[in-house]
C-alpha atoms as a PDB file:
ATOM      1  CA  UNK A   1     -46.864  74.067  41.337  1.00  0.00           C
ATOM      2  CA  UNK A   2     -44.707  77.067  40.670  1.00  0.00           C
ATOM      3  CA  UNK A   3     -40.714  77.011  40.808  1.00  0.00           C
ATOM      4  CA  UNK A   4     -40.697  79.312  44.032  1.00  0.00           C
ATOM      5  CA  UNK A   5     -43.572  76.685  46.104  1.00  0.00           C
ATOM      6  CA  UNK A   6     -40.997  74.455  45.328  1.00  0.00           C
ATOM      7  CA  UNK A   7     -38.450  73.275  47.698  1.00  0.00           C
ATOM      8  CA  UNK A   8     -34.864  72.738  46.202  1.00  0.00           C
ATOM      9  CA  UNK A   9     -31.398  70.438  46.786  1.00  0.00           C
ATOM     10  CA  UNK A  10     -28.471  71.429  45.501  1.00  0.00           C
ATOM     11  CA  UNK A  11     -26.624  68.595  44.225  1.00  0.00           C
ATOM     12  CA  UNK A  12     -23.447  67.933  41.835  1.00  0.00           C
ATOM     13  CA  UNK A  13     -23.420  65.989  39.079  1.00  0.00           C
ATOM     14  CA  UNK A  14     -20.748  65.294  36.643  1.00  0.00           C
ATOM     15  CA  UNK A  15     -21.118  65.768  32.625  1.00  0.00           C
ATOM     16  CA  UNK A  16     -19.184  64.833  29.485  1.00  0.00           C
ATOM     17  CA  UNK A  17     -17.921  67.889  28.876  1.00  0.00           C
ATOM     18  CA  UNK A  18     -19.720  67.884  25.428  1.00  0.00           C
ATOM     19  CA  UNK A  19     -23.027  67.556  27.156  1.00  0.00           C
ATOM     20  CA  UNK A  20     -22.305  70.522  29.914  1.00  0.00           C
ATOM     21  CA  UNK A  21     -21.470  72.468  26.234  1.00  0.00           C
ATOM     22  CA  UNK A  22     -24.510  71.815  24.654  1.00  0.00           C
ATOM     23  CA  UNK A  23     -26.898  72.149  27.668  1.00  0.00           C
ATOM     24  CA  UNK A  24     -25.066  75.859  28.386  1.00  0.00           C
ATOM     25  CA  UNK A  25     -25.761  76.591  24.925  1.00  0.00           C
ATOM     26  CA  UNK A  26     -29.191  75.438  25.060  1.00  0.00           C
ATOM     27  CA  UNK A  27     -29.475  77.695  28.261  1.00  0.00           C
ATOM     28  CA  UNK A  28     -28.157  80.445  25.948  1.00  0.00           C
ATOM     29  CA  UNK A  29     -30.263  80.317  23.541  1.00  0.00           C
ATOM     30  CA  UNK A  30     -33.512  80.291  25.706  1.00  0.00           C
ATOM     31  CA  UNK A  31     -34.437  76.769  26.517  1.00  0.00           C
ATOM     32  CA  UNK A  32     -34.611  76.809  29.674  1.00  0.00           C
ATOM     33  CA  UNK A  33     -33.698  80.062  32.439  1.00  0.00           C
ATOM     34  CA  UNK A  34     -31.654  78.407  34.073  1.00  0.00           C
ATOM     35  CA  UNK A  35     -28.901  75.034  33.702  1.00  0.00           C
ATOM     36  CA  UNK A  36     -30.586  74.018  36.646  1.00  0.00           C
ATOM     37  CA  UNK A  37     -34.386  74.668  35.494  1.00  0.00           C
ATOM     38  CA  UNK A  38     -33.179  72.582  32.609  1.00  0.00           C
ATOM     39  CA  UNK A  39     -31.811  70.016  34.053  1.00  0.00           C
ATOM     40  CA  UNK A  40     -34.656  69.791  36.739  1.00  0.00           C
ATOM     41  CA  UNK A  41     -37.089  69.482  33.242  1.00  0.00           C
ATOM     42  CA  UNK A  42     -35.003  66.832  31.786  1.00  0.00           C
ATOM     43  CA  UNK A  43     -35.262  64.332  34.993  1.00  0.00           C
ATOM     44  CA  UNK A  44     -38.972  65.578  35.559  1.00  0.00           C
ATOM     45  CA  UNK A  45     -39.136  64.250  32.115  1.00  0.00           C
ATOM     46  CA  UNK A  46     -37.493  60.819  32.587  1.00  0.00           C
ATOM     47  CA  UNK A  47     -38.579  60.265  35.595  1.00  0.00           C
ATOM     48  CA  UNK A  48     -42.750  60.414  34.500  1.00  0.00           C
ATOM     49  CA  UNK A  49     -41.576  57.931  31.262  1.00  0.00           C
ATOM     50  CA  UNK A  50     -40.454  55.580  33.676  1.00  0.00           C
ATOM     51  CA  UNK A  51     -43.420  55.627  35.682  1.00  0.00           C
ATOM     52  CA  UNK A  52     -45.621  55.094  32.875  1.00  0.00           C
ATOM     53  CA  UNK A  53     -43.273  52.169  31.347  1.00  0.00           C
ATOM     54  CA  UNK A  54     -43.299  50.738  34.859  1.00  0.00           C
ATOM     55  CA  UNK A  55     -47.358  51.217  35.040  1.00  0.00           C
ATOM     56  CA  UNK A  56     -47.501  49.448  31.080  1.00  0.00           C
ATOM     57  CA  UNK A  57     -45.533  46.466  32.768  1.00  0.00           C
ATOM     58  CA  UNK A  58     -47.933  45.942  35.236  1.00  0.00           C
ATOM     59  CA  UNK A  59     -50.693  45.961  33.331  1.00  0.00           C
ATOM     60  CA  UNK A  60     -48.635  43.703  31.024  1.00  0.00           C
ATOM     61  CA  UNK A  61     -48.405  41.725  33.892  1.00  0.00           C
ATOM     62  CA  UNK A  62     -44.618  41.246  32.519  1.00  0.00           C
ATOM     63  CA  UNK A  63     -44.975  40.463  29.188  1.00  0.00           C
ATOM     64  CA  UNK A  64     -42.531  42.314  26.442  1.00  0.00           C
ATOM     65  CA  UNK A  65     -44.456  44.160  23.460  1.00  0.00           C
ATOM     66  CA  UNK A  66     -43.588  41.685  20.480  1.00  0.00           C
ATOM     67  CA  UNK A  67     -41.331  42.793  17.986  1.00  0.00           C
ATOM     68  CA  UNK A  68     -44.399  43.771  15.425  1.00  0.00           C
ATOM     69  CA  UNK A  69     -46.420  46.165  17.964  1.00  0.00           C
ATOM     70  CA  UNK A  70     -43.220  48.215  18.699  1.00  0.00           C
ATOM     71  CA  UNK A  71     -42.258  49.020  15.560  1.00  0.00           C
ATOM     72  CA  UNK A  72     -46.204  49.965  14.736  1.00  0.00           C
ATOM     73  CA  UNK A  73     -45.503  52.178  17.454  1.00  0.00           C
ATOM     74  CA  UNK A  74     -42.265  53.762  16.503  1.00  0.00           C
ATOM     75  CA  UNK A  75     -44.059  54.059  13.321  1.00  0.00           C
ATOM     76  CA  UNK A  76     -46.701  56.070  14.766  1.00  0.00           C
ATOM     77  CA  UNK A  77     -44.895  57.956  17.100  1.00  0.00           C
ATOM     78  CA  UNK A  78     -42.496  58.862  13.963  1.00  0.00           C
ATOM     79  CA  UNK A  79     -39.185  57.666  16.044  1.00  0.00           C
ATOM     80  CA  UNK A  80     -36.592  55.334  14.931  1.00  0.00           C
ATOM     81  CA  UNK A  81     -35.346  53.332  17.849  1.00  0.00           C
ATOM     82  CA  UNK A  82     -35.610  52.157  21.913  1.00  0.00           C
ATOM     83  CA  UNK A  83     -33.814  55.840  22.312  1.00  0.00           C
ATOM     84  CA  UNK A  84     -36.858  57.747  20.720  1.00  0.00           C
ATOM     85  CA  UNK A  85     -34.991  59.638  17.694  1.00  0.00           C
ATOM     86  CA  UNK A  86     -37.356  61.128  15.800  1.00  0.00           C
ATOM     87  CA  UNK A  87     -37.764  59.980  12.570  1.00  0.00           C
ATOM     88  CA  UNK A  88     -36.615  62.937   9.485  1.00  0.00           C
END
């Protein structure tokens, strides 16, 4: 769906002001058109991870990944923590 077939809120959030810095400056430099477009991104973004982490649960039934398979998996993945840093 394109951004004008797309209905759209206006809402107001409040940012550390380092974060409102960076995500200008991101905005800046071409990231995103808009601070809103890349905001909009971001909790498109967050919102489909926690879909799928809800959707693992269930099929988990529950269960927590043992300590072993996630760090296989931040190993493949190439990240370093729960946050998802990548790995240099």
């Amino acid at each position: 769906m394109t951004e004008s077939a797309r209905e759209f809120v206006k809402l107001s959030v409040s940012l550390p002001r380092m974060a409102a810095e960076n995500l200008r400056a991101a905005v800046t430099a071409g990231a995103a058109s808009s601070v809103s477009a890349y905001v909009a991104a971001a909790i498109e973004d967050r919102l489909a991870r926690d879909r799928t982490l809800e959707r693992i649960s269930e099929l988990r039934d529950g269960r927590p990944f043992s300590a072993e398979a996630l760090a296989w998996a931040r190993s493949a993945l190439g990240v370093t923590g729960p946050g998802g840093q990548q790995a240099s």
